[in-house]
N, C-alpha and C. Protein backbone atom coordinates (compact mmCIF):
# COMPACT_ATOMS: atom_id res chain seq x y z
N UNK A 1 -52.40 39.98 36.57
CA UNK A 1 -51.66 39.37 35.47
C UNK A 1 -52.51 39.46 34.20
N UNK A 2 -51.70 39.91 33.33
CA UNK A 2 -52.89 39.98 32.01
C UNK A 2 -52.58 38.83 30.58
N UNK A 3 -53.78 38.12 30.89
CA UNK A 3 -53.36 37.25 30.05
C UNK A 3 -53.96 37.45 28.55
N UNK A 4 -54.19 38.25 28.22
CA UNK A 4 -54.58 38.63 26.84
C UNK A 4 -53.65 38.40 25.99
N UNK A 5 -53.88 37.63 25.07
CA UNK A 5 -53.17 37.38 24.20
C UNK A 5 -52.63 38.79 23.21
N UNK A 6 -51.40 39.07 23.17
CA UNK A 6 -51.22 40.09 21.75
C UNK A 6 -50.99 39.32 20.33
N UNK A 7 -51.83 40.46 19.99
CA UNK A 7 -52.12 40.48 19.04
C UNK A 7 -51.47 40.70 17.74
N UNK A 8 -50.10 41.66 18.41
CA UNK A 8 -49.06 41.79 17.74
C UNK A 8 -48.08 40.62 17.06
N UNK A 9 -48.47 39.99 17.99
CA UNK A 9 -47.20 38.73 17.70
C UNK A 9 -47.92 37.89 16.99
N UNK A 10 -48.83 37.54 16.57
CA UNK A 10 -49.49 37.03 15.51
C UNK A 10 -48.48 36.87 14.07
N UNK A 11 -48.23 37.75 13.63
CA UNK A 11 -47.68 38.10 12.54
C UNK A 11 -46.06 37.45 12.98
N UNK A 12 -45.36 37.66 13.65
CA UNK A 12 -44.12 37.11 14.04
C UNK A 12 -44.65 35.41 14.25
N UNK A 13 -45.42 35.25 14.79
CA UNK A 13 -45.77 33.76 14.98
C UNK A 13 -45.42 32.68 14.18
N UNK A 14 -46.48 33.27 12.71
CA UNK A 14 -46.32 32.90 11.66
C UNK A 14 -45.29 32.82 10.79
N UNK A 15 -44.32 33.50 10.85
CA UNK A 15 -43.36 33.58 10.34
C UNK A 15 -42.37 32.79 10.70
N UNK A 16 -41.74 32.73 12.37
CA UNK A 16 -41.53 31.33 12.97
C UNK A 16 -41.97 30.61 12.56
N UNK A 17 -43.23 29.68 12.26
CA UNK A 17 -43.45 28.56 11.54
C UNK A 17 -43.29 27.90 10.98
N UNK A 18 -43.11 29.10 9.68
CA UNK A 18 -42.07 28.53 8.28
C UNK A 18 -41.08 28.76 8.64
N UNK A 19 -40.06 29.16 9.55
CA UNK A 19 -38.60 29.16 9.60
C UNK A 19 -38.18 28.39 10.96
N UNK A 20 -38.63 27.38 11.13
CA UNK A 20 -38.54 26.52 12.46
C UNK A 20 -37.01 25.78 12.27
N UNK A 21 -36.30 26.15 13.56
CA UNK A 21 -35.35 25.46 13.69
C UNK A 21 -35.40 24.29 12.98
N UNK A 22 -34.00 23.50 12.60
CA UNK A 22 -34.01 22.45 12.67
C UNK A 22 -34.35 21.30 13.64
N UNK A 23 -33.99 21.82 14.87
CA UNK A 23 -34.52 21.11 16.17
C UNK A 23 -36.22 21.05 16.08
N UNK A 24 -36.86 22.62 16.19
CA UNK A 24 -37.99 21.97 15.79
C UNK A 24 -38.75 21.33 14.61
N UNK A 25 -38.48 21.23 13.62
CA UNK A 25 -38.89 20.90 12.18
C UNK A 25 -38.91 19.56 12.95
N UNK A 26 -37.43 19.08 13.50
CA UNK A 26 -37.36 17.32 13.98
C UNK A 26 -38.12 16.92 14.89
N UNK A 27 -38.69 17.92 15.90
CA UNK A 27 -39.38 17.52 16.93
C UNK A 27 -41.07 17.41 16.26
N UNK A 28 -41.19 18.14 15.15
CA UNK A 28 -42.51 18.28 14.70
C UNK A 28 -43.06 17.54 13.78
N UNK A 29 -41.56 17.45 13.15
CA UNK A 29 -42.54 16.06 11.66
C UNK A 29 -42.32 15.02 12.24
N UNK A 30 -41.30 14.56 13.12
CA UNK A 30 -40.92 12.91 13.42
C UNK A 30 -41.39 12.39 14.63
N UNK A 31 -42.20 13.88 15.42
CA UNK A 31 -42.82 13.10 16.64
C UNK A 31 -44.57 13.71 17.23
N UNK A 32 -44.21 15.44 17.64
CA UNK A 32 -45.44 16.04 17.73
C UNK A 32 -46.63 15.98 16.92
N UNK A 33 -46.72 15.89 15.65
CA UNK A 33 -47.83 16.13 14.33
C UNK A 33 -48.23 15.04 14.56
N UNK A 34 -47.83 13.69 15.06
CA UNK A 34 -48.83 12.87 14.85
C UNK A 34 -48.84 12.11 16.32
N UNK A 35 -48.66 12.69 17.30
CA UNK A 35 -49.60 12.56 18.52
C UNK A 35 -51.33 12.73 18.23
N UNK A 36 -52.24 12.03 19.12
CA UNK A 36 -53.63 11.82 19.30
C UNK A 36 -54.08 13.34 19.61
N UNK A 37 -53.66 14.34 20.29
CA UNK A 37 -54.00 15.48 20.48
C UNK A 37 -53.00 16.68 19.43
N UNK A 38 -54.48 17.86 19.89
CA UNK A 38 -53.31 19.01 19.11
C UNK A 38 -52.26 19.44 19.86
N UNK A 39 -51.67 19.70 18.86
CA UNK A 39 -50.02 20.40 19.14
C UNK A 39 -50.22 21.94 17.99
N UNK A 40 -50.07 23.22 19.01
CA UNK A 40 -49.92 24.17 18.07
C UNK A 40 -48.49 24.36 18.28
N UNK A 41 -47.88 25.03 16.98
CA UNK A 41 -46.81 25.61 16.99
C UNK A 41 -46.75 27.45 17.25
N UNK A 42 -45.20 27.42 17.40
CA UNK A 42 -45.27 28.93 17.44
C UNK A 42 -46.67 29.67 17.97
N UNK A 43 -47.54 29.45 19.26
CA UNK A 43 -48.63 29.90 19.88
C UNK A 43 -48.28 31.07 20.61
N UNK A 44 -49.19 31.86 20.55
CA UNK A 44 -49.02 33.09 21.17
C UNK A 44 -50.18 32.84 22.13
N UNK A 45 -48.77 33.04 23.63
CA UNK A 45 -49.89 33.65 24.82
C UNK A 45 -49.09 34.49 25.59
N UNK A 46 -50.42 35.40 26.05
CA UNK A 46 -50.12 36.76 26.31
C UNK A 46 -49.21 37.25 25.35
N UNK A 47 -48.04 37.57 26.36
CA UNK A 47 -46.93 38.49 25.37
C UNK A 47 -45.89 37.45 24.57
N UNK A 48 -45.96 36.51 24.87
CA UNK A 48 -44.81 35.04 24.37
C UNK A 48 -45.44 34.64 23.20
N UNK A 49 -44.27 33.91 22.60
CA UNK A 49 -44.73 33.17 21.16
C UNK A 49 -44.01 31.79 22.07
N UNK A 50 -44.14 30.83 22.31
CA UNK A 50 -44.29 29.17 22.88
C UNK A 50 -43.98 28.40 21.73
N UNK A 51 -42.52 27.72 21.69
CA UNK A 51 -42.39 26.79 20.39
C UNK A 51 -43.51 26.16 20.02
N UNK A 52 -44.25 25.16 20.98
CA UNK A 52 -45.28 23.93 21.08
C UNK A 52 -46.00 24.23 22.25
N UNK A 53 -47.41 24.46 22.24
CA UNK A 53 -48.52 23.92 22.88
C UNK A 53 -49.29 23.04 22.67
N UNK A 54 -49.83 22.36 23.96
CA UNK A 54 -51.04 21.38 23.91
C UNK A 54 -51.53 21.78 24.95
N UNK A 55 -53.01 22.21 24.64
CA UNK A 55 -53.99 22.32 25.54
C UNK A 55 -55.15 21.86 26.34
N UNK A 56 -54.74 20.67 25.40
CA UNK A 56 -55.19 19.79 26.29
C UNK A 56 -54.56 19.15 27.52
N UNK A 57 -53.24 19.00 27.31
CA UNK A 57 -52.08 19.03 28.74
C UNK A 57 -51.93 20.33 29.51
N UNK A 58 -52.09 21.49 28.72
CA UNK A 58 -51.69 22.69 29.75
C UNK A 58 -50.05 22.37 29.86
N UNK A 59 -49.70 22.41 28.55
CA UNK A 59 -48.29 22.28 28.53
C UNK A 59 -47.75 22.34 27.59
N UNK A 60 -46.52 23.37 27.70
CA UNK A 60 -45.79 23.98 26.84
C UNK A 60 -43.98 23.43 26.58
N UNK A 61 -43.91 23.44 25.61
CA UNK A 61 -42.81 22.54 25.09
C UNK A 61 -41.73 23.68 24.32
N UNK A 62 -40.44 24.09 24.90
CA UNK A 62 -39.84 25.01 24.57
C UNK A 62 -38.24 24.16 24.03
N UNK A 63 -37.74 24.60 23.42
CA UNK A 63 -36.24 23.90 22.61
C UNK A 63 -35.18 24.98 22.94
N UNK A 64 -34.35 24.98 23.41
CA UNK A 64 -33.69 26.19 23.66
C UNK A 64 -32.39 26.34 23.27
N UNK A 65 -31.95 27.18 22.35
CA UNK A 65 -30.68 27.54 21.60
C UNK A 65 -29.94 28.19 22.35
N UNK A 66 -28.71 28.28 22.33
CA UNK A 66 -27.13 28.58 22.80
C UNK A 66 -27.53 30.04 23.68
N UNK A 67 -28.38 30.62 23.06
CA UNK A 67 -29.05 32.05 23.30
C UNK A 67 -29.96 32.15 24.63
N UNK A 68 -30.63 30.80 25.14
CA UNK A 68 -31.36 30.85 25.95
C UNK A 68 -30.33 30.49 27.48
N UNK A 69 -28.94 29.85 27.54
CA UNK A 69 -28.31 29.80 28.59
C UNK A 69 -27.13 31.26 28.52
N UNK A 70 -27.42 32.11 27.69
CA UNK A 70 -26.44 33.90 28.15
C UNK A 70 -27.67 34.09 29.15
N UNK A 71 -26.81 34.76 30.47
CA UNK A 71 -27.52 35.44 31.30
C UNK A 71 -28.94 35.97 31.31
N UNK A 72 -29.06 37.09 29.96
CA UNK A 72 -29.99 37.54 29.57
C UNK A 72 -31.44 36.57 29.25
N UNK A 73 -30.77 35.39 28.75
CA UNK A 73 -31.93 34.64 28.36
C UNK A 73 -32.63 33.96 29.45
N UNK A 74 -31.78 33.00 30.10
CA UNK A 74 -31.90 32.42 31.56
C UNK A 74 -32.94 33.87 32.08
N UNK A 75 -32.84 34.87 32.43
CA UNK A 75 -33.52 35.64 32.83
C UNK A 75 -34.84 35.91 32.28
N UNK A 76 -34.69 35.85 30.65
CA UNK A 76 -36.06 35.89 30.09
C UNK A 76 -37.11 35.07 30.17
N UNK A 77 -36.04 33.60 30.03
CA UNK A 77 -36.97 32.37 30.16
C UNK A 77 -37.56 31.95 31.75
N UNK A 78 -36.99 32.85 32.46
CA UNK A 78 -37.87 32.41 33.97
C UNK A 78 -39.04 33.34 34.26
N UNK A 79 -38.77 34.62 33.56
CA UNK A 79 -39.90 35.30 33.86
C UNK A 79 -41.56 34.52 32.58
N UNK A 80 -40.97 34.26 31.32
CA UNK A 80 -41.52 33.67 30.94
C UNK A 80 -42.46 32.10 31.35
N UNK A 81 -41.64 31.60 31.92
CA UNK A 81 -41.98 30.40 32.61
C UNK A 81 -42.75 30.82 33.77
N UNK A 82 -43.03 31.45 34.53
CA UNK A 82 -43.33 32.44 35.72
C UNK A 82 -45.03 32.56 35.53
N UNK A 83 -45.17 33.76 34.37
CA UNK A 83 -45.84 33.99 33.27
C UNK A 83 -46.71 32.45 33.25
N UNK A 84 -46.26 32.13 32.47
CA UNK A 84 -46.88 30.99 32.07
C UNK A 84 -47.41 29.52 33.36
N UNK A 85 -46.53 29.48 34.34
CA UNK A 85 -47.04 28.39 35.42
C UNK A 85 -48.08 29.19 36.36
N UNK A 86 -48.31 30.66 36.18
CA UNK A 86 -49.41 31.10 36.85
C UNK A 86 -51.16 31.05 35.99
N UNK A 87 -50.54 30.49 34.76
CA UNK A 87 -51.69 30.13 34.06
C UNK A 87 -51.71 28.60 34.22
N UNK A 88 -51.52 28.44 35.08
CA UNK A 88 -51.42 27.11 35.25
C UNK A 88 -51.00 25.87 33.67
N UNK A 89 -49.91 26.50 33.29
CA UNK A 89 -49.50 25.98 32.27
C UNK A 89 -48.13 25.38 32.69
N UNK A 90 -47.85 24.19 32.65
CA UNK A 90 -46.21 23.77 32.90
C UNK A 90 -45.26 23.79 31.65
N UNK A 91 -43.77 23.97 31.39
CA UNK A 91 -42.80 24.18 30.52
C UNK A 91 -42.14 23.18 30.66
N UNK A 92 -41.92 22.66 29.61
CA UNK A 92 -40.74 21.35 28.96
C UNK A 92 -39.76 22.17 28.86
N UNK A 93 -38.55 22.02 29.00
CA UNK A 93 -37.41 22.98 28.62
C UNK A 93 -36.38 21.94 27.60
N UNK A 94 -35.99 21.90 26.72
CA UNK A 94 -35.23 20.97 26.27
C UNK A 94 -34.22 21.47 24.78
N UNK A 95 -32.77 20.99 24.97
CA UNK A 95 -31.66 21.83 24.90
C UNK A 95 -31.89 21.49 23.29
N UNK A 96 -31.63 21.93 22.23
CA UNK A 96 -30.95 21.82 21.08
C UNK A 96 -30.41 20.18 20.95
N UNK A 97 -29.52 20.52 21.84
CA UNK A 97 -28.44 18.97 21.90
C UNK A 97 -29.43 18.05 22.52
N UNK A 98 -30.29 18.20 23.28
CA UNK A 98 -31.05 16.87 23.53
C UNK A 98 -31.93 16.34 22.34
N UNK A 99 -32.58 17.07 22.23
CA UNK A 99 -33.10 16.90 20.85
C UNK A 99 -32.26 15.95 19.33
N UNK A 100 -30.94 16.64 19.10
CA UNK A 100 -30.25 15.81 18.56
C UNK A 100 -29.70 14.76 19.34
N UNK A 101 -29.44 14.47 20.41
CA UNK A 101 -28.78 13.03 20.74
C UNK A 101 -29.27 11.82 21.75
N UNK A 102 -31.08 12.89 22.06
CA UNK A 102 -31.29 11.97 23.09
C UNK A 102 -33.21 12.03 22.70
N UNK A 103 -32.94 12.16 21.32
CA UNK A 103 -34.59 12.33 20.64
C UNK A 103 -35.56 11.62 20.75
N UNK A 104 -35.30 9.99 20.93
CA UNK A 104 -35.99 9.22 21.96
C UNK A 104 -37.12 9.62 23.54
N UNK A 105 -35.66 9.99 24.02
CA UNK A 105 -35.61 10.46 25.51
C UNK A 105 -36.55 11.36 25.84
N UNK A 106 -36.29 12.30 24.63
CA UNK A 106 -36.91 13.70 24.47
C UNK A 106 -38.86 13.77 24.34
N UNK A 107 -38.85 12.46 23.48
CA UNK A 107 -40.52 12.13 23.23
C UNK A 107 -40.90 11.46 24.03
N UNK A 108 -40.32 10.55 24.79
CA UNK A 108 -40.73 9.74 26.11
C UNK A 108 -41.28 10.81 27.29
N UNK A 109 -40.05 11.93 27.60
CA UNK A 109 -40.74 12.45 28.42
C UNK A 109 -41.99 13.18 28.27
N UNK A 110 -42.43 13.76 26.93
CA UNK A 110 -42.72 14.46 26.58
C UNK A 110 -44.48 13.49 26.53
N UNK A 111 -44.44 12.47 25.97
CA UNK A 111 -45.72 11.52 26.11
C UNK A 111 -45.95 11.59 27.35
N UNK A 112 -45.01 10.93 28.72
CA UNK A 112 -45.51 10.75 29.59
C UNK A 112 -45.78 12.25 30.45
N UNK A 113 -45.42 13.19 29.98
CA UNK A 113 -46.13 14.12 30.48
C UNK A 113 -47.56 14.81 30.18
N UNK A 114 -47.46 14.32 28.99
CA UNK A 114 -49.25 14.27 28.03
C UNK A 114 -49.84 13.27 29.04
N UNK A 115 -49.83 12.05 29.23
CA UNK A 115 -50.60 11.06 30.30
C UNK A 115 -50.80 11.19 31.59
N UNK A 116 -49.85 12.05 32.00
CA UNK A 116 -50.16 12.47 33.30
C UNK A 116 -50.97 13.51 33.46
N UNK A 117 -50.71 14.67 32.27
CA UNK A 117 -51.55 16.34 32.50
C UNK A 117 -52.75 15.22 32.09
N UNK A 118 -53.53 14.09 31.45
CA UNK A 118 -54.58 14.14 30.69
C UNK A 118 -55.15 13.65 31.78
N UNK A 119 -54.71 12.61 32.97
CA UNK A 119 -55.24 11.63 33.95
C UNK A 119 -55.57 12.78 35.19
N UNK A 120 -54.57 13.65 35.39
CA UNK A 120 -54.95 14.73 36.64
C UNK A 120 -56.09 15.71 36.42
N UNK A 121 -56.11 16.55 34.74
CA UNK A 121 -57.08 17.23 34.61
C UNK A 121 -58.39 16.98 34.99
């Protein structure tokens, strides 16, 4: 498995950043940015760009648009997820619509999964 980061996607990374969903803009100014640990955005590992990492959890936080339940995507996002839990990294998966209606919900789980990756590591 090659986990080398490309290098390519650097440049796409960044650019995601400044053009962050609305879902994430909400997940980032009103909850992630001011958690006790870092939160990168748009992170590149290996071949993936990862909405949200924390590495200090070993956990990756993905938002997923209308695009990620067509066949094609569902397919992308498991090999991705695949990818990524053999780096011993775990995936948040969380819909657009949760985000808008259950944004609470959404940071609850999302803390208590920071407290658990921080107590097991």
């Amino acid at each position: 498995m090659n986990t080398t980061n490309n290098s390519k996607l650097i440049g796409n990374a960044k650019t995601l950043r400044k053009n962050m969903t609305r879902e994430e803009r909400h997940l980032w100014y009103d909850f992630l940015k001011n958690l006790p640990v870092t939160v990168n955005r748009q992170k590149v590992i290996g071949n993936y760009i990862v909405d949200f990492y924390i590495a200090a959890a070993k956990l990756v936080i993905e938002l997923d648009g209308s695009q990620h339940y067509e066949e094609k995507g569902v397919e992308n996002d498991a090999k991705r997820d695949a990818f990524l839990n053999g780096l011993r990294i775990k995936v948040l998966r969380y819909s657009n619509l949760d985000v808008n209606q259950r944004f609470e919900s959404v940071c609850e789980d999302i803390l208590n999964e920071i407290n658990t990756s921080s107590v097991t590591s």
